[in-house]
Protein backbone atom coordinates (compact mmCIF):
# COMPACT_ATOMS: atom_id res chain seq x y z
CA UNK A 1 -22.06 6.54 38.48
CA UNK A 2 -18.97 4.70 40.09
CA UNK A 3 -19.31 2.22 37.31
CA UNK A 4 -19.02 5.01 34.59
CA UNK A 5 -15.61 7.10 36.37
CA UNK A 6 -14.41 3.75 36.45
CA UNK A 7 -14.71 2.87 32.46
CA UNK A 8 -13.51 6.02 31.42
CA UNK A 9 -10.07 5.54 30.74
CA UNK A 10 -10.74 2.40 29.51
CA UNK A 11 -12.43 4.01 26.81
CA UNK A 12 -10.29 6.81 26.02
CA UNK A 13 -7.15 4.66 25.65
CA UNK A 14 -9.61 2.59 23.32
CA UNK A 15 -9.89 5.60 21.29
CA UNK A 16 -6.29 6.59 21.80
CA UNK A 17 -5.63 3.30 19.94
CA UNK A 18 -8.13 3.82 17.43
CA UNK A 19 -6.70 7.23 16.27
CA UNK A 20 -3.27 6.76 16.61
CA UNK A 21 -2.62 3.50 15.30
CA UNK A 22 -5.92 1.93 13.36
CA UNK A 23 -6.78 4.80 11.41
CA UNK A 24 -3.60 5.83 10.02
CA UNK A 25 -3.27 2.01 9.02
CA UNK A 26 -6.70 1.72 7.13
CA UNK A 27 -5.81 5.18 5.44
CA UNK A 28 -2.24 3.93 4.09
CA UNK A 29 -3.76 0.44 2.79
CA UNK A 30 -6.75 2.56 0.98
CA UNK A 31 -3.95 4.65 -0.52
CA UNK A 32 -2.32 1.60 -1.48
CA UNK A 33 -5.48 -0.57 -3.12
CA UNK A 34 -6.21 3.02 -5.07
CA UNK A 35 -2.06 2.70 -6.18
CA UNK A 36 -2.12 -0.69 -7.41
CA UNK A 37 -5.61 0.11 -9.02
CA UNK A 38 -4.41 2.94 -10.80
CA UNK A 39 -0.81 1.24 -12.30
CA UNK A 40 -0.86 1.51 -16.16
CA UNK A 41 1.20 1.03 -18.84
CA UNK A 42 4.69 2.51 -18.93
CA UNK A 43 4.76 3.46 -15.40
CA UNK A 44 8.12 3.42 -13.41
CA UNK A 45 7.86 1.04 -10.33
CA UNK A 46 10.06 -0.15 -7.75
CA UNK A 47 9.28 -3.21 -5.72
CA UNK A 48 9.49 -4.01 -2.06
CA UNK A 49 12.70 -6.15 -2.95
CA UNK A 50 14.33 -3.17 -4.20
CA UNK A 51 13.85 -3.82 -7.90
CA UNK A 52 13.20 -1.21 -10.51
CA UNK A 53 11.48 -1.50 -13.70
CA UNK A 54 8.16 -0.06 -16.11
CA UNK A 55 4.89 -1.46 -16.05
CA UNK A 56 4.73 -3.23 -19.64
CA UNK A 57 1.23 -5.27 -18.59
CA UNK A 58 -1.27 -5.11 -15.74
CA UNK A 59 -3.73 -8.19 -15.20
CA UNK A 60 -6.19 -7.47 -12.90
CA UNK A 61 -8.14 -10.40 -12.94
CA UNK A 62 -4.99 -12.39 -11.89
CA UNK A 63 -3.87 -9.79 -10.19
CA UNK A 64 -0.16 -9.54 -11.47
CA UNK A 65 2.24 -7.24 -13.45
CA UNK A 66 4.87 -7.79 -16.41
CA UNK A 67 7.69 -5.69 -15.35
CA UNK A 68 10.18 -4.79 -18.17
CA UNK A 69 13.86 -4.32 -16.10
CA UNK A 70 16.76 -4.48 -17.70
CA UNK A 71 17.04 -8.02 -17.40
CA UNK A 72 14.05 -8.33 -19.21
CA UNK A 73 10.75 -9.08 -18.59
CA UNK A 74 9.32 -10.54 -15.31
CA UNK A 75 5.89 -11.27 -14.04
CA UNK A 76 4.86 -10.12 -10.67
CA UNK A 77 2.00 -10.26 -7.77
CA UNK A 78 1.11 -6.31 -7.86
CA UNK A 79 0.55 -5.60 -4.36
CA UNK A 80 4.74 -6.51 -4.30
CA UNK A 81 4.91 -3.14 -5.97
CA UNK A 82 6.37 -0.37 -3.20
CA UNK A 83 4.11 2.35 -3.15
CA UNK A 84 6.35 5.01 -1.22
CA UNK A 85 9.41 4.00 -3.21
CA UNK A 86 7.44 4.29 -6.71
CA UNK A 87 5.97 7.94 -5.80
CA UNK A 88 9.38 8.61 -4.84
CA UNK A 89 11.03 8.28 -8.26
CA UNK A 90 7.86 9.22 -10.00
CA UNK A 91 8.68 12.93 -8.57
């Protein structure tokens, strides 16, 4: 019994953890595979560098995109794509 009062906050900051921080993690990277999953042609992107552009090409098997900017066209790793920052100027 002594062994049980004794593990009990042990456990609950285990699941304290668990909900607060590991959860909310797995959630935002599941939203984020789905994201890059989903990109198609012609959508407006911004990556994590700050850079804007439209998909012009997805490859999934390599797993990259052609970005057409203004500069012209660039090839990128997709998960470098910002997902916040492209649903914010997808609005």
């Amino acid at each position: 019994m002594e062994g049980t009062l004794q593990a009990t906050p042990f456990i609950l900051m285990i699941l304290v953890i668990y909900f607060f921080m590991i959860a909310p993690q797995m959630r935002k990277a599941k939203r984020e595979r789905k994201f890059i999953s989903d990109l198609k042609r012609g959508d407006r992107v911004v990556m994590k560098s700050g850079m804007h552009g439209r998909v012009n090409d997805v490859n999934v098997k390599e797993g990259t995109c052609m970005i057409e900017t203004t500069a012209g066209k660039l090839k990128f790793n997709s998960t470098m794509i910002s997902m916040d920052a492209s649903n914010k100027i997808n609005k």
